[in-house]
N, C-alpha and C. Protein backbone atom coordinates (compact mmCIF):
# COMPACT_ATOMS: atom_id res chain seq x y z
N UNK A 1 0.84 -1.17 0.00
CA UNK A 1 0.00 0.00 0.00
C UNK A 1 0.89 1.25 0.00
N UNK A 2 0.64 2.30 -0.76
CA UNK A 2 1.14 3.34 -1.07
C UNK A 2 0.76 4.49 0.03
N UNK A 3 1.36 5.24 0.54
CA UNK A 3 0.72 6.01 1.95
C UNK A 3 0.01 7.14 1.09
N UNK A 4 -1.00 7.78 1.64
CA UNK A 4 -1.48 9.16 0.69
C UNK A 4 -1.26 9.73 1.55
N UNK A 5 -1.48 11.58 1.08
CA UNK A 5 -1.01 12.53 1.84
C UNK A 5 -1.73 12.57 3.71
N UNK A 6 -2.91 12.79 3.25
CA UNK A 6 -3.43 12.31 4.78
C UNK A 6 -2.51 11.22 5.57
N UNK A 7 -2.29 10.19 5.20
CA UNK A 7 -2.04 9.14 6.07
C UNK A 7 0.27 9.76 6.23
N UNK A 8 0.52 10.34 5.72
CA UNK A 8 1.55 10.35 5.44
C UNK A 8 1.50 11.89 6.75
N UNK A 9 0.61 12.37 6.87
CA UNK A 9 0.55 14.03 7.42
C UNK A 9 0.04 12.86 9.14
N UNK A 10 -0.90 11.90 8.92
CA UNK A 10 -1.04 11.42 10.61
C UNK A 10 0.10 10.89 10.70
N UNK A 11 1.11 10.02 10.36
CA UNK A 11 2.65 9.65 10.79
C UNK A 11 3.45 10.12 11.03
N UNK A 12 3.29 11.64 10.82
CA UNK A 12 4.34 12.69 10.56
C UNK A 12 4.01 13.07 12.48
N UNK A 13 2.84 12.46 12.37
CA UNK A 13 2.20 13.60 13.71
C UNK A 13 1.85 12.94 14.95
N UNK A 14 2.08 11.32 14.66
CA UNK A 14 1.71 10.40 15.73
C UNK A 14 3.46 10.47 16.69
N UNK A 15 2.94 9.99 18.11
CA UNK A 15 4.10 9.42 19.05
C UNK A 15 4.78 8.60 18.59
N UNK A 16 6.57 9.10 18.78
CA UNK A 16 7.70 8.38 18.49
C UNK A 16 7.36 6.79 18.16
N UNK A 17 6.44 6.24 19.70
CA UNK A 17 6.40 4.73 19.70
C UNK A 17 5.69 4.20 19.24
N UNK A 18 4.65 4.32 18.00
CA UNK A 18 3.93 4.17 17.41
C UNK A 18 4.15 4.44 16.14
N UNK A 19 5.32 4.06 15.46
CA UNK A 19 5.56 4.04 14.05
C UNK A 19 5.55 5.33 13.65
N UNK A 20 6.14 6.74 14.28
CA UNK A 20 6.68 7.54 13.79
C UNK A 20 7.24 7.86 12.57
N UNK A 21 6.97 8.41 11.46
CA UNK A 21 7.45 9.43 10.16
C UNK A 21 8.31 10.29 10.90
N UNK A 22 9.43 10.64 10.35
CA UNK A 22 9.97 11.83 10.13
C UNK A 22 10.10 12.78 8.94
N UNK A 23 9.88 13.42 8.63
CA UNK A 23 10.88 14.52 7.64
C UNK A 23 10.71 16.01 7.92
N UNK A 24 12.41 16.10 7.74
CA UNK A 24 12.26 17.67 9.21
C UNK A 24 13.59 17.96 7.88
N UNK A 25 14.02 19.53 7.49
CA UNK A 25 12.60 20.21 7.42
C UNK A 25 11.31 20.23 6.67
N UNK A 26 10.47 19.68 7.27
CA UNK A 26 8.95 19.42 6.61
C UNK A 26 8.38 21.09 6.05
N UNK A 27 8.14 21.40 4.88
CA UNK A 27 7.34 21.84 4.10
C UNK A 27 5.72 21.55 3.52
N UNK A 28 4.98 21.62 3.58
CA UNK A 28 3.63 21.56 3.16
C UNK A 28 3.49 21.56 1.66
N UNK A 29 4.30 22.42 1.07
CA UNK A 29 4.22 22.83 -0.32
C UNK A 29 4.82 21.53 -1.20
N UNK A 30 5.39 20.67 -0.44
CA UNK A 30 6.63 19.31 -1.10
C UNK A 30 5.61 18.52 -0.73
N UNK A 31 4.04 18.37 -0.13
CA UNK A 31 3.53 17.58 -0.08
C UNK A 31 2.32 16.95 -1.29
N UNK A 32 2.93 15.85 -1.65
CA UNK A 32 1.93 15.27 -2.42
C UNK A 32 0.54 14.40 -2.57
N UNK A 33 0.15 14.01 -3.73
CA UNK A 33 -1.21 13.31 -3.05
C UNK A 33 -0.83 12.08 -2.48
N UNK A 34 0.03 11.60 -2.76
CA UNK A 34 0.90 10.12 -2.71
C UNK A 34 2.15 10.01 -2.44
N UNK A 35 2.53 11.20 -2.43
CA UNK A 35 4.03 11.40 -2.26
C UNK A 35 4.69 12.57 -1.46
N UNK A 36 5.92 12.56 -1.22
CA UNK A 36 6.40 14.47 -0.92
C UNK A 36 8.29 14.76 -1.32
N UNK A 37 8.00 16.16 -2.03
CA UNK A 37 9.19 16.17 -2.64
C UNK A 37 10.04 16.12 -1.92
N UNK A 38 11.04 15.93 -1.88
CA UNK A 38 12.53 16.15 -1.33
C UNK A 38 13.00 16.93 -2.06
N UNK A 39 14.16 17.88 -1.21
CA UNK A 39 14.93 19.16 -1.99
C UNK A 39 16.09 18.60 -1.76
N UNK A 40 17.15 19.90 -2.75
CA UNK A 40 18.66 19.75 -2.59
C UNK A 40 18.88 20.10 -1.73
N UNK A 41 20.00 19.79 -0.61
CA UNK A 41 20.66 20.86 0.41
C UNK A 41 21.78 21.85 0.04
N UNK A 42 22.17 21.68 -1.27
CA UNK A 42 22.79 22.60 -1.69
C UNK A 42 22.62 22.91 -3.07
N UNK A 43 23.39 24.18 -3.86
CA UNK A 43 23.49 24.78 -5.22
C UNK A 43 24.92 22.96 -5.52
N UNK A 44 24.52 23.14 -6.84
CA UNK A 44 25.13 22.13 -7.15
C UNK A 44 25.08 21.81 -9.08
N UNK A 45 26.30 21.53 -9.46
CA UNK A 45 26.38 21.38 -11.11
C UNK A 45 26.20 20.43 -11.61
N UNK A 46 25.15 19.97 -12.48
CA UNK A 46 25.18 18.48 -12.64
C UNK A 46 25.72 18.54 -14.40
N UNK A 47 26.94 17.52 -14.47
CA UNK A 47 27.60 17.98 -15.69
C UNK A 47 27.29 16.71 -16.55
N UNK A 48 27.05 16.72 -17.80
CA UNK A 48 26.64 15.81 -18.49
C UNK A 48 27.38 14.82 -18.83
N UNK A 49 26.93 13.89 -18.37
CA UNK A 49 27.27 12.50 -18.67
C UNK A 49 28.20 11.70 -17.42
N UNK A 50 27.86 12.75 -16.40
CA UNK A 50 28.35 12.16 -15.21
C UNK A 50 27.43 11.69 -14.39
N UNK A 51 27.76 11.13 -13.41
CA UNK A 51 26.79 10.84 -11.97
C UNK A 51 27.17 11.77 -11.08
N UNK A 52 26.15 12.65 -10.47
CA UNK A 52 26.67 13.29 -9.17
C UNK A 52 26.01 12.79 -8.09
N UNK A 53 26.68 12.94 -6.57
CA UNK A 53 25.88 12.44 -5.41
C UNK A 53 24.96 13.79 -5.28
N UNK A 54 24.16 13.86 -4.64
CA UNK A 54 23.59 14.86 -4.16
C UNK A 54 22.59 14.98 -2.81
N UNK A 55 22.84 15.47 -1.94
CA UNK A 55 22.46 15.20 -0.79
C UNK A 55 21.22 16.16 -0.52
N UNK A 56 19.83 15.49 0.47
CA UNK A 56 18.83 16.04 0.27
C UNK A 56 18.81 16.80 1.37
N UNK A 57 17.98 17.82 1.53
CA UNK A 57 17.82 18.86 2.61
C UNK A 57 17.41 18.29 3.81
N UNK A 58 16.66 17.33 3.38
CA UNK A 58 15.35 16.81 4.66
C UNK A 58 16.43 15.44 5.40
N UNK A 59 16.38 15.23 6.45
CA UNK A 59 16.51 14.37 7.53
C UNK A 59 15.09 13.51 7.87
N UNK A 60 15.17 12.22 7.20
CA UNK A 60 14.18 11.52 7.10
C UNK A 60 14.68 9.81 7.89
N UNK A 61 13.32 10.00 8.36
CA UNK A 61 13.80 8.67 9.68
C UNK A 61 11.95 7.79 9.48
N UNK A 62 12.64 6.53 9.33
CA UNK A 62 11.13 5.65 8.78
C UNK A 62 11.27 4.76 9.62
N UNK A 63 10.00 4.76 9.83
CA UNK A 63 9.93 3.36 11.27
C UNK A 63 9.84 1.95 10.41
N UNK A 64 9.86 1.42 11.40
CA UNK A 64 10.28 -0.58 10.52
C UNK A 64 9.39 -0.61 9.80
N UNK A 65 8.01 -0.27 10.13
CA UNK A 65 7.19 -0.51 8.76
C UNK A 65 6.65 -0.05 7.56
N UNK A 66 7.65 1.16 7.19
CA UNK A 66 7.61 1.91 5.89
C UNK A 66 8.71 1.90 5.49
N UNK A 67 8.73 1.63 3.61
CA UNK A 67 9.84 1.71 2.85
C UNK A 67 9.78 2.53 2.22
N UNK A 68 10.41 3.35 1.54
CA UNK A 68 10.36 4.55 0.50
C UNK A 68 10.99 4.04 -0.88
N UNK A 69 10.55 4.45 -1.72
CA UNK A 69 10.85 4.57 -3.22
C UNK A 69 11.27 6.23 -3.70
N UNK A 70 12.32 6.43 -4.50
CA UNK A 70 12.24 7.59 -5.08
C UNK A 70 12.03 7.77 -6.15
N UNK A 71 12.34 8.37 -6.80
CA UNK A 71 11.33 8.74 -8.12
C UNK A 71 11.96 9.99 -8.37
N UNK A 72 12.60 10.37 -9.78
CA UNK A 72 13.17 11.23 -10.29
C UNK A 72 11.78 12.68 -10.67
N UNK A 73 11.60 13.43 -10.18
CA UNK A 73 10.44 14.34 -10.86
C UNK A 73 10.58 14.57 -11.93
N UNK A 74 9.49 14.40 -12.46
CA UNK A 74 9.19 14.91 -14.09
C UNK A 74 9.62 15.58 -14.67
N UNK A 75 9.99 17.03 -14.20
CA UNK A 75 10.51 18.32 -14.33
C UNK A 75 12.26 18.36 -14.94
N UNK A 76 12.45 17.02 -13.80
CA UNK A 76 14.01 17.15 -13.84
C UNK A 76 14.09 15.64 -14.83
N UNK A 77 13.47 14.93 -15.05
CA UNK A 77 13.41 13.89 -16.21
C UNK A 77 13.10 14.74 -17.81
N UNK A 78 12.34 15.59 -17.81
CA UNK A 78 12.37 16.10 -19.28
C UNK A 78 13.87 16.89 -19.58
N UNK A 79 14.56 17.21 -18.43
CA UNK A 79 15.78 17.67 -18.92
C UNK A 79 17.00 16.92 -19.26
N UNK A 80 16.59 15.59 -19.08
CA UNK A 80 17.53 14.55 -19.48
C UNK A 80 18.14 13.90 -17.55
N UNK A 81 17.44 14.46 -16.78
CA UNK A 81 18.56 13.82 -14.92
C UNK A 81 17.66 12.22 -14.99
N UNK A 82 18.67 11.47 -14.84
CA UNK A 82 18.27 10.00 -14.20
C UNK A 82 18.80 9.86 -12.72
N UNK A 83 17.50 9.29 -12.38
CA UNK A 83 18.44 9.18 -10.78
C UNK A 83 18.43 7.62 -10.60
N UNK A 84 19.43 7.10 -10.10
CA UNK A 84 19.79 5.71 -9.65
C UNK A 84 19.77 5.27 -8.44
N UNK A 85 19.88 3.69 -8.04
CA UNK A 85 19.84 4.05 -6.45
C UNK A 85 18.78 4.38 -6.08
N UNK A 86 17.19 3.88 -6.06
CA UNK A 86 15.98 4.72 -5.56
C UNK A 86 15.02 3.62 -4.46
N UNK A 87 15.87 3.18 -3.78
CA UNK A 87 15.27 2.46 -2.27
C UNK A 87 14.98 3.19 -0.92
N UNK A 88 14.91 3.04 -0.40
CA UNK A 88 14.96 3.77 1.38
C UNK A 88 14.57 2.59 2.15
N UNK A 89 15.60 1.36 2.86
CA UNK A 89 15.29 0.36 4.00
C UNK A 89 14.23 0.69 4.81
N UNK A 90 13.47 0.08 5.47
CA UNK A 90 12.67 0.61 6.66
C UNK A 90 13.67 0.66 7.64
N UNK A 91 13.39 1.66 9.05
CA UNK A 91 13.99 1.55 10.19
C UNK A 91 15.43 2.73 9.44
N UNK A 92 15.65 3.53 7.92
CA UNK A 92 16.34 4.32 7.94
C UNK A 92 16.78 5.71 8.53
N UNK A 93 17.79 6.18 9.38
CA UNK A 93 17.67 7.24 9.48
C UNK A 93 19.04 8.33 8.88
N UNK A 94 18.64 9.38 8.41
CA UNK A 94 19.23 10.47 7.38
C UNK A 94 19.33 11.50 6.31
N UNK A 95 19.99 11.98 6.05
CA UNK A 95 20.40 12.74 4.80
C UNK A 95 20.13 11.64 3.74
N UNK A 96 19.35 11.59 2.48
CA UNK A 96 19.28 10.64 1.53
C UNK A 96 20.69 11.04 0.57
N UNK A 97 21.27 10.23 -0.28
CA UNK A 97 22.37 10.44 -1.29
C UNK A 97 21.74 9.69 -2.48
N UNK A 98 21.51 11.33 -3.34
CA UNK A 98 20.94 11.08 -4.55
C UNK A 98 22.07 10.73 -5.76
N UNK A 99 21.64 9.70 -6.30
CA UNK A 99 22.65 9.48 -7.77
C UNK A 99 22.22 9.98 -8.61
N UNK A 100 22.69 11.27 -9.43
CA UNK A 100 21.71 11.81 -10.44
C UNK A 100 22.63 11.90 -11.50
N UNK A 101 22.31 11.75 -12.74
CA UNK A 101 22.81 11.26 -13.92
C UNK A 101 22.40 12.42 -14.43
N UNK A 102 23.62 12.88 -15.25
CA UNK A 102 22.68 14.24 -16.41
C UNK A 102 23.05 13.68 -17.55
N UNK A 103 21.58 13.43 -18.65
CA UNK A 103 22.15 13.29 -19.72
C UNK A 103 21.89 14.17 -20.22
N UNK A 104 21.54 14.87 -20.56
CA UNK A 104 21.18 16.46 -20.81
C UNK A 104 22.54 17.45 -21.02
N UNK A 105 21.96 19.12 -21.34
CA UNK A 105 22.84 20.10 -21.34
C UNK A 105 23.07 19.95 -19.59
N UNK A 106 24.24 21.19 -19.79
CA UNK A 106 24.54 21.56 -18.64
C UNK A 106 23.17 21.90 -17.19
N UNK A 107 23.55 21.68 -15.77
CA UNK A 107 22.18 21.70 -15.19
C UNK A 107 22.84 22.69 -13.64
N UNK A 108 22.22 23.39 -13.60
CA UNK A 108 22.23 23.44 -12.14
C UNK A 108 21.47 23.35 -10.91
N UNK A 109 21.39 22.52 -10.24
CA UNK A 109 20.10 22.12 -9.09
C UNK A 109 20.63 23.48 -7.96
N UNK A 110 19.31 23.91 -7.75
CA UNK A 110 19.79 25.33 -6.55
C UNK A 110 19.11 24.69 -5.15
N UNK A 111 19.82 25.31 -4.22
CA UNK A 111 19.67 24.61 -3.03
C UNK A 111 17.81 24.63 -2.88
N UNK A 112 17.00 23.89 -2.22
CA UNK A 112 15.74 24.02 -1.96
C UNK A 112 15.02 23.49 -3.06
N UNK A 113 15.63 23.03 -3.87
CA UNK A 113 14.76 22.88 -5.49
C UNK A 113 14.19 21.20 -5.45
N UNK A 114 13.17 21.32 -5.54
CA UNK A 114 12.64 19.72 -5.30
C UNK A 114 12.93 19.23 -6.56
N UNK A 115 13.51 17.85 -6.44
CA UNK A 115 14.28 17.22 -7.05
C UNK A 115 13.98 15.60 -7.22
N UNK A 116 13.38 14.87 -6.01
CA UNK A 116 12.89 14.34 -6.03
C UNK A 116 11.64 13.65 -5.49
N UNK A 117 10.71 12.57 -5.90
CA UNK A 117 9.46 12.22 -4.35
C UNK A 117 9.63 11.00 -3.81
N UNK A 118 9.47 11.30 -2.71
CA UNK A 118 9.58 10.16 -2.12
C UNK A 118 8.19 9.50 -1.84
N UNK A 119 8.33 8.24 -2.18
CA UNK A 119 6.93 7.45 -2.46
C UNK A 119 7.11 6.30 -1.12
N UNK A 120 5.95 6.39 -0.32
CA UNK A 120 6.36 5.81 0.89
C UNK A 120 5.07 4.28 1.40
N UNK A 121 6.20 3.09 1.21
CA UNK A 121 5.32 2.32 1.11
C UNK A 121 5.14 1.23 2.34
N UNK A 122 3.53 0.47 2.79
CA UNK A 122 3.68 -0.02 4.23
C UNK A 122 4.72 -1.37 3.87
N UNK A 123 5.02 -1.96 5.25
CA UNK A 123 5.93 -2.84 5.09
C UNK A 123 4.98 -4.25 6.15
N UNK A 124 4.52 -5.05 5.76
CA UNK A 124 3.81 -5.85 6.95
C UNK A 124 4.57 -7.26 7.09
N UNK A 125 4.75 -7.64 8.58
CA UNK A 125 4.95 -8.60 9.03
C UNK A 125 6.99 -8.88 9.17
N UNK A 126 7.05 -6.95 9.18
CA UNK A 126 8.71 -7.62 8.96
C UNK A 126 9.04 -6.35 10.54
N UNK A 127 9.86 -6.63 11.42
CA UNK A 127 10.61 -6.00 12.44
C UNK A 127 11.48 -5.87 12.46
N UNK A 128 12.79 -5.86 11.08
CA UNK A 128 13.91 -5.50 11.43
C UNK A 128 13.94 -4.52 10.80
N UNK A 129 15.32 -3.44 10.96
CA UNK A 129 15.39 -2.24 10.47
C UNK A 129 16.51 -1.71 10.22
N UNK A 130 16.82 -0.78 9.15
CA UNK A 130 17.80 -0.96 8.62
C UNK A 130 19.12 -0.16 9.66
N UNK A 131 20.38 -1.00 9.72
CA UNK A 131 21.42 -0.67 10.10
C UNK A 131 22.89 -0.51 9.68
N UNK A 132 22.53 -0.26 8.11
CA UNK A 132 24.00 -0.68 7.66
C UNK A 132 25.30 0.61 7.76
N UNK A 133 25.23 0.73 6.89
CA UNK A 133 26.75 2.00 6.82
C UNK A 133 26.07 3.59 6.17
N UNK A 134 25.32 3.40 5.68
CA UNK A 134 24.34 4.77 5.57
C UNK A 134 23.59 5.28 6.72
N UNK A 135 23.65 4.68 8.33
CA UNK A 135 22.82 4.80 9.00
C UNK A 135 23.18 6.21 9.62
N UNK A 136 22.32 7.26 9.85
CA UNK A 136 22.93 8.54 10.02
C UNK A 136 23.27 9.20 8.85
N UNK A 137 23.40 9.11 7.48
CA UNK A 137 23.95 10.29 7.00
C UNK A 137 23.86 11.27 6.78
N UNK A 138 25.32 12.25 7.14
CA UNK A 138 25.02 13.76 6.65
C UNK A 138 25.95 13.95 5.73
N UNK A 139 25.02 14.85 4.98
CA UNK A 139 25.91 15.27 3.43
C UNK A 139 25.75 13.94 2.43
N UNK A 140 26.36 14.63 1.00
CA UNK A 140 26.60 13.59 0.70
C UNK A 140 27.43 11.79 0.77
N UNK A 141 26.90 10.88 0.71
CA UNK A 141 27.90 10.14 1.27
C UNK A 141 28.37 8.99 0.28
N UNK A 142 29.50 9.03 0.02
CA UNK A 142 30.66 8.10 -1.42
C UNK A 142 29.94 6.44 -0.85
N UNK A 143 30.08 5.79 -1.84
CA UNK A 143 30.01 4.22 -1.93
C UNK A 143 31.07 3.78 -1.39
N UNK A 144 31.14 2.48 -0.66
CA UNK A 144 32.46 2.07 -0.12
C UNK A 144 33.06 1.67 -1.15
């Protein structure tokens, strides 16, 4: 099941111990019917035919039983950006690290610019949560 905005706005708003949402800083305007954008945290060049990391503004923390999907926005897909890499573990907490591909002209993402959505989906019958080497990140963060 796909969360909609309602159900995505009560998680945001329920007690820690009760399957808590995070995303701080939360905006209203990044909220979708099904989804909510994520921004850049910084001005940033995306040069063609490379991959850049790119790190998102929001600090997002998902309890064990929601997974996220991302999803490149439309906006930034007609200009040629692919983004790679589009999971979120349940039980994640952090800075997301976007892989964004320009195939396109030259691009520049400005800090605050929603970039991508995060599509947030239930998870049933599973209690573990994710702990690997992304746990915490700030900024962008390199592949081992």
């Amino acid at each position: 099941m796909i969360l909609s905005a309602p159900e995505i706005a009560r998680r945001l708003a329920c007690d820690p111990g009760s399957g808590k949402l995070v995303i701080t800083p939360y905006m209203s305007e990044c909220q979708q019917p099904a989804s909510y954008d994520l921004r850049a945290a910084s001005d940033m060049s995306l040069v063609p035919g490379k991959c850049t990391l790119v790190p998102t503004l929001e600090w997002v923390e998902l309890p064990r039983d929601l997974a996220g999907t991302l999803r490149c926005r439309s906006s930034f897909g007609r200009k040629g950006v692919l983004l790679g890499a589009g999971f979120v573990d349940p039980g994640f907490r952090g800075q997301l690290t976007l892989c964004l591909t320009n195939m396109g002209d030259d691009l520049i993402i400005r800090k605050n610019d929603r970039i991508v959505q995060l599509i947030l989906h239930e998870v049933r019958g599973g209690d573990e949560g994710y702990s690997g080497r992304y746990q915490d990140s700030i900024g962008a963060v390199e592949a081992k």
